[in-house]
Protein backbone atom coordinates (compact mmCIF):
# COMPACT_ATOMS: atom_id res chain seq x y z
CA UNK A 1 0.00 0.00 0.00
CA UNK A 2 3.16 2.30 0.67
CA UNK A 3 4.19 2.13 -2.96
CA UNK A 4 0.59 2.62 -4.44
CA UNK A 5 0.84 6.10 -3.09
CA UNK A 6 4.31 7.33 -4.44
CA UNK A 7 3.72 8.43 -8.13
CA UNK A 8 7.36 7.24 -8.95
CA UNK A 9 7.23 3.58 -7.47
CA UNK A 10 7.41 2.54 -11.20
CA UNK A 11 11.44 4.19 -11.59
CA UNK A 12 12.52 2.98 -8.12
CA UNK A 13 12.80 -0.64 -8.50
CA UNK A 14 14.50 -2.14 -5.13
CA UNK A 15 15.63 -0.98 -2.34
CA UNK A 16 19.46 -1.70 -3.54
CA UNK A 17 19.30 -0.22 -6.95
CA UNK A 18 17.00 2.59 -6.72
CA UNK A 19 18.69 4.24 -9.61
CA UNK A 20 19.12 0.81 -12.08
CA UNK A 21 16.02 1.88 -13.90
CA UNK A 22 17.12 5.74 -14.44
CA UNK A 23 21.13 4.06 -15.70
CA UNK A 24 19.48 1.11 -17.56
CA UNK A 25 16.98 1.71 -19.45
CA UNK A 26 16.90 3.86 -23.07
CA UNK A 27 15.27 7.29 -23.43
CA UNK A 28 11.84 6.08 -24.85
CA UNK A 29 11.34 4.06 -21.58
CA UNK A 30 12.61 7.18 -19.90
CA UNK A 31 9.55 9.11 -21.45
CA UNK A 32 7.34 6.18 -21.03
CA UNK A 33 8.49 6.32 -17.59
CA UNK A 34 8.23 9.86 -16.77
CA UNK A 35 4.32 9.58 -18.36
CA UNK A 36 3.10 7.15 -15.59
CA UNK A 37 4.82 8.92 -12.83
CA UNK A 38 2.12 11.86 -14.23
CA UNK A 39 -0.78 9.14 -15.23
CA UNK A 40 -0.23 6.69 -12.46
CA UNK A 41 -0.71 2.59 -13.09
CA UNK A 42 -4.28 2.57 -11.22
CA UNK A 43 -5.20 -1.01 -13.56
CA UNK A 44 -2.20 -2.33 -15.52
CA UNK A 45 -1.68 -5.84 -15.18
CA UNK A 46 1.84 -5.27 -16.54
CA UNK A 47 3.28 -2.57 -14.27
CA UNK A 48 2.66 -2.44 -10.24
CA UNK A 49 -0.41 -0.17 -8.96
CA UNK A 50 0.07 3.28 -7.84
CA UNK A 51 -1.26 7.20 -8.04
CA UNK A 52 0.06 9.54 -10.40
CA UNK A 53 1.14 12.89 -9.74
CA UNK A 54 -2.02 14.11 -11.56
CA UNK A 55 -4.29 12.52 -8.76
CA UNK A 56 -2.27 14.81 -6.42
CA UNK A 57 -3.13 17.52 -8.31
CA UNK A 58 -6.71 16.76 -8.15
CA UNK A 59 -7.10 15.76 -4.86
CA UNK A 60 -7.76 12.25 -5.41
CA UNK A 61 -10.88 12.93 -6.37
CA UNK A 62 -9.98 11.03 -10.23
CA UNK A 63 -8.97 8.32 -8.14
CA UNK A 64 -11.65 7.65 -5.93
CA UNK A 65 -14.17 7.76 -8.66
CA UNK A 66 -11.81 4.85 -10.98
CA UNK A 67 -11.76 2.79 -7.35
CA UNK A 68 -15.41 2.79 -7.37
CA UNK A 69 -16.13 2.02 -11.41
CA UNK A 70 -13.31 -0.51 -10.38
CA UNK A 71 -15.65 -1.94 -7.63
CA UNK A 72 -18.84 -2.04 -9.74
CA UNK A 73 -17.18 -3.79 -12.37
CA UNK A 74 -15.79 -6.66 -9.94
CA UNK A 75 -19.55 -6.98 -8.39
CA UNK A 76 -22.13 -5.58 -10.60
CA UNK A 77 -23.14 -9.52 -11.53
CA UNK A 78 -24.19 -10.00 -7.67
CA UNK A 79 -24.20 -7.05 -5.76
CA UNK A 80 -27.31 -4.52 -7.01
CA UNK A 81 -25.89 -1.09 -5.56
CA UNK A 82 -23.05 -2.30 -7.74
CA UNK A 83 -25.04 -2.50 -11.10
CA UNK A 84 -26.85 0.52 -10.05
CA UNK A 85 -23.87 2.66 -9.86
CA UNK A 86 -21.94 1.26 -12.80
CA UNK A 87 -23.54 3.38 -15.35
CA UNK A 88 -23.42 7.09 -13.32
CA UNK A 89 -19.89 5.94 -12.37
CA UNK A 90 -18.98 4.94 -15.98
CA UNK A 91 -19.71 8.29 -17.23
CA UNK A 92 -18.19 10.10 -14.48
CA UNK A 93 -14.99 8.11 -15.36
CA UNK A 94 -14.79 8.76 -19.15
CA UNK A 95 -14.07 12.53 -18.96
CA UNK A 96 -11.83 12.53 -15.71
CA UNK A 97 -10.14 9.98 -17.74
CA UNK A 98 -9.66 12.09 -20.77
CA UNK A 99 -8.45 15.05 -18.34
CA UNK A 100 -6.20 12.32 -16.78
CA UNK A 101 -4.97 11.85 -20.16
CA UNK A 102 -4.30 15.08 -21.58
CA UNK A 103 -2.55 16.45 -18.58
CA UNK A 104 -0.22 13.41 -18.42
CA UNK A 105 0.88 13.89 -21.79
CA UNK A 106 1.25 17.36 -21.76
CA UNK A 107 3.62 17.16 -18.72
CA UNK A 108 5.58 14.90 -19.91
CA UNK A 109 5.69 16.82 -23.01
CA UNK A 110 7.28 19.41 -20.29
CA UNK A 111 9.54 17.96 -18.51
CA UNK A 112 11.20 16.70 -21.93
CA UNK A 113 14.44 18.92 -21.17
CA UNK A 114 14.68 17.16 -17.62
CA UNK A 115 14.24 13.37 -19.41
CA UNK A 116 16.78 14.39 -22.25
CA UNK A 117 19.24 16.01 -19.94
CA UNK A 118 18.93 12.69 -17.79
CA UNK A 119 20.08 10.23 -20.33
CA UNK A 120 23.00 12.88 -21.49
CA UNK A 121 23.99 12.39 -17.67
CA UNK A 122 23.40 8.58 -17.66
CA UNK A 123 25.16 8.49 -21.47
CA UNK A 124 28.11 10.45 -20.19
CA UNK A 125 29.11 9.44 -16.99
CA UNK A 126 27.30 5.43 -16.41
CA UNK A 127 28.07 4.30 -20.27
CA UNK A 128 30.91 2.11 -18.71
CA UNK A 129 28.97 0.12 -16.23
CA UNK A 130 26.22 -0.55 -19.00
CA UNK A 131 28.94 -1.71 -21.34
CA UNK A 132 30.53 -4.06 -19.05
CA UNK A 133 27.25 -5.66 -17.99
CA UNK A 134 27.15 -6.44 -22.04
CA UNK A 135 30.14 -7.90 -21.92
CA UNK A 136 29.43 -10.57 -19.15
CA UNK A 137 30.00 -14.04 -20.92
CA UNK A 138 26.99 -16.72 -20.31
CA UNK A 139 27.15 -20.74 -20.62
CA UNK A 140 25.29 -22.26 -23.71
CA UNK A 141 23.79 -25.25 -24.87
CA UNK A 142 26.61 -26.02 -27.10
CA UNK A 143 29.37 -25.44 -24.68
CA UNK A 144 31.28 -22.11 -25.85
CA UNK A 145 30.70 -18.62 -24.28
CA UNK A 146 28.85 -15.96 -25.73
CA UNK A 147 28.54 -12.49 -23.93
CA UNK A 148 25.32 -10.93 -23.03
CA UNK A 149 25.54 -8.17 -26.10
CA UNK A 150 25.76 -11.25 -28.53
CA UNK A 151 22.73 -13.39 -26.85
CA UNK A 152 20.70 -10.21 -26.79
CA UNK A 153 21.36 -9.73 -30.90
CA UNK A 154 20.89 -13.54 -31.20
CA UNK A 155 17.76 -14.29 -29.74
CA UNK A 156 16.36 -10.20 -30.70
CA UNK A 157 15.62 -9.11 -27.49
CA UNK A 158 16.60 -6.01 -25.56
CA UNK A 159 17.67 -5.69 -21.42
CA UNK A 160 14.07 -4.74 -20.96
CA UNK A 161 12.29 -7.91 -22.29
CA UNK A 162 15.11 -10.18 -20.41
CA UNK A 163 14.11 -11.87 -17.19
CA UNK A 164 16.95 -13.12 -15.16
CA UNK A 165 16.27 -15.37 -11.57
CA UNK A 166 19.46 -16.80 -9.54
CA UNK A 167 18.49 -20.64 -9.78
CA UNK A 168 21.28 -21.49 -6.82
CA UNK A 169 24.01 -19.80 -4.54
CA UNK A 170 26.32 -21.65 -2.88
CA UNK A 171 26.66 -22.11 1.14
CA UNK A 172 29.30 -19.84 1.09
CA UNK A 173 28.08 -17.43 -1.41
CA UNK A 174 31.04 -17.12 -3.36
CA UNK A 175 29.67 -18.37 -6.38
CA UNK A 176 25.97 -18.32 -8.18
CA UNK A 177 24.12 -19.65 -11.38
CA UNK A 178 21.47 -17.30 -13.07
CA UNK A 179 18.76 -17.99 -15.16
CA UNK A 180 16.95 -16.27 -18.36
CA UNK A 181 13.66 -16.26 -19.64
CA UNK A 182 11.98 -13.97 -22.14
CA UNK A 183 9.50 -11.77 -20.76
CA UNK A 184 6.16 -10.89 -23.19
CA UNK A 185 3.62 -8.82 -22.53
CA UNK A 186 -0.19 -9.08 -24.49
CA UNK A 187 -0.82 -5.39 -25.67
CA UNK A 188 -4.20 -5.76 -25.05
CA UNK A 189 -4.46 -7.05 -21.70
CA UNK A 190 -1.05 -5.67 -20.40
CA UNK A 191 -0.92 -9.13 -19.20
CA UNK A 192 3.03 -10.30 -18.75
CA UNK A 193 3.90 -14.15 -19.99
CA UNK A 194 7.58 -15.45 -19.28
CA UNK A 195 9.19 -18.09 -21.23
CA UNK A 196 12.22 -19.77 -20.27
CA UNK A 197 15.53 -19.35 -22.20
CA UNK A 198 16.70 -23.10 -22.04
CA UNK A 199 20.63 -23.83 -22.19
CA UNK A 200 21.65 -20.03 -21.41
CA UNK A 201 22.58 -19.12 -18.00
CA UNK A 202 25.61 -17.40 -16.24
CA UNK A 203 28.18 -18.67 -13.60
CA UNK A 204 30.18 -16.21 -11.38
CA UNK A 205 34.03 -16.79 -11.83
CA UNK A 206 36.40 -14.66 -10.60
CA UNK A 207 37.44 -13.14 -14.08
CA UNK A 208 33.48 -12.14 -14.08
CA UNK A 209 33.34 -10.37 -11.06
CA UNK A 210 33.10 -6.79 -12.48
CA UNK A 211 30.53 -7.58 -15.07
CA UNK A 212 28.43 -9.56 -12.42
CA UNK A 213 28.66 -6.52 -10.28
CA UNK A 214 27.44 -4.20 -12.85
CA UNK A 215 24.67 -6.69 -13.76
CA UNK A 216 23.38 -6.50 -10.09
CA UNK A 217 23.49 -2.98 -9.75
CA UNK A 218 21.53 -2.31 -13.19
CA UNK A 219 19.26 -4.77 -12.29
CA UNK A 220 19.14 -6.38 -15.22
CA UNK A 221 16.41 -8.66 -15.90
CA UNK A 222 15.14 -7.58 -12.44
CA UNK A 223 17.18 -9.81 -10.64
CA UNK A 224 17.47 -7.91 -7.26
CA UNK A 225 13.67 -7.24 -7.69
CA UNK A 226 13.32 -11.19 -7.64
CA UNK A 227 15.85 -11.31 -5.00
CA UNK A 228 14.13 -8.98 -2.61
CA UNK A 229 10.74 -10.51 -3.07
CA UNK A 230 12.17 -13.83 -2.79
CA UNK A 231 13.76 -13.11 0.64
CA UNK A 232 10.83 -11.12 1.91
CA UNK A 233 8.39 -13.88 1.90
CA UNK A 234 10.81 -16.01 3.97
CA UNK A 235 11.31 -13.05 6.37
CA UNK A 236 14.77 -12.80 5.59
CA UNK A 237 15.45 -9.62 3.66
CA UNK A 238 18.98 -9.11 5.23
CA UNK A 239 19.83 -12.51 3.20
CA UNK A 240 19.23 -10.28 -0.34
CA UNK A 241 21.37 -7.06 1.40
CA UNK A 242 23.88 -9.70 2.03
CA UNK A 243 24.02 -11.55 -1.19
CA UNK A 244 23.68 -8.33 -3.46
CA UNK A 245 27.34 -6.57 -1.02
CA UNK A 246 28.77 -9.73 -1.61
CA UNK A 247 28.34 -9.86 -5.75
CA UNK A 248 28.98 -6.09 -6.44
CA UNK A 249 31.52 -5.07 -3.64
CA UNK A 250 34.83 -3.72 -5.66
C-alpha cells in the first residue's frame, strides 16, 4: 500500500538499486516512464499499482471515482448497488479519464528537457557500467561462451524484455548460477507471460566479477527485484542485502 501512493514507485525498482532503472533503461522508456509517474498505473496488469502525480493535483478525487467504477465492475453480476452505480460511475470516469490523459501527456511533453538532460547524464558518466554488464559471458547449450551483447542480438531481445532469476548460490556465497527467460507482454491485456531461455545461464568466476557486479546494480532482468521478493516472503530480507554486497563489492 506504501508504494501505491508514491507516483514514482514505477522508476525505483529495489531498495538496492533505486537508480538501475534511471542508468538502464533507453530514453523512450525514460519518457514512457516519466508519463506514468504523471498518469499513475491505477489497472495495468503489466506494471505495479500506484497514483500519479495528476491525482495529487486533483485531490484524489480522479482516483476515488476509478476505485469505485473498479468496484462495480468486480460486483455488478451480484451485488445490485453495484449495477446501479456502474452506469453514473462509468460516465463520471470517461471525462476525468480524458483530463487524466491530456494532462499526463502534456507534462511529460514538459519535462522533456529534464528526461533528455537525464540520459545525457546517464550516457556520459554510467556508459561504462552498462557496457561491461554487455560484456558478461553466459554458458550455452553447445558449450562455448557468448557475452550478453551477442545473446541479446541472437535471440532479438533487448535488457528490458530479459528476465533473469538466480536458480542457486552456494553455502558460502562465493559463487551463483542465473537464469533467463523472455518476458512478453499481451498489448491488449497488459498481461506479462515469461518463457524460459533453455541452455543459457551465467556462472560467477572470478574473471566475471566486475561484469556480475554491474549486472546487479543495473538490475538487469530484475534480478534484485526477484531477489528482494524472494527473501521477503521467507522473512529474511537481510539474506538479499547480504548476497547483493557480496556480488557487487569492488
Amino acid at each position: 500500500m506504501r508504494n501505491f501512493f508514491n507516483p514514482f514507485s514505477g522508476i525505483i525498482e529495489t531498495r538496492n538499486t533505486p537508480h538501475a532503472r534511471t542508468l538502464r533503461t533507453s530514453l523512450k522508456t525514460k519518457f514512457s516512464d516519466a508519463f506514468y509517474a504523471f498518469h499513475g498505473t491505477l489497472n495495468n496488469v503489466g506494471k505495479p499499482n500506484h497514483v500519479g502525480l495528476f491525482d495529487y493535483a486533483t485531490l484524489f478525487i480522479p482516483t476515488a471515482a476509478f476505485l469505485l467504477l473498479q468496484w462495480c465492475l468486480n460486483n455488478k453480476e451480484y451485488n445490485r448497488i453495484a449495477w446501479l452505480l456502474f452506469i453514473p460511475s462509468a460516465a463520471i470516469n470517461i471525462p476525468i479519464y480524458g483530463a487524466r490523459l491530456a494532462f499526463s501527456a502534456l507534462a511529460t511533453l514538459i519535462s522533456a528537457p529534464v528526461t533528455l538532460a537525464v540520459q545525457g547524464i546517464v550516457h556520459l558518466f554510467n556508459r561504462d557500467v552498462r557496457e561491461k554488464a554487455l560484456t558478461i559471458q553466459l554458458t550455452t547449450p553447445l558449450g562455448y561462451p557468448r557475452t550478453l551483447r551477442e545473446f541479446l542480438k541472437q535471440k532479438a531481445l533487448d535488457l528490458e524484455s530479459l528476465e533473469a532469476k538466480i536458480e542457486s548460490v552456494d553455502a558460502e556465497r562465493t559463487q551463483l548460477h542465473i537464469v533467463f527467460a523472455k518476458k512478453t507482454e499481451d498489448k491488449k491485456t497488459h498481461r506479462i507471460t515469461y518463457w524460459p531461455i533453455e541452455g543459457y545461464g551465467i556462472k560467477s568466476e572470478p574473471h566475471q566479477k566486475k561484469a556480475v557486479a554491474a549486472f546487479f546494480k543495473l538490475n538487469i532482468g530484475r534480478i534484485e527485484t526477484r531477489l528482494e521478493a524472494a527473501k521477503a516472503k521467507i522473512n529474511k530480507p537481510e539474506d538479499a542485502d547480504q548476497i547483493y554486497s557480496i556480488f557487487t563489492a569492488p
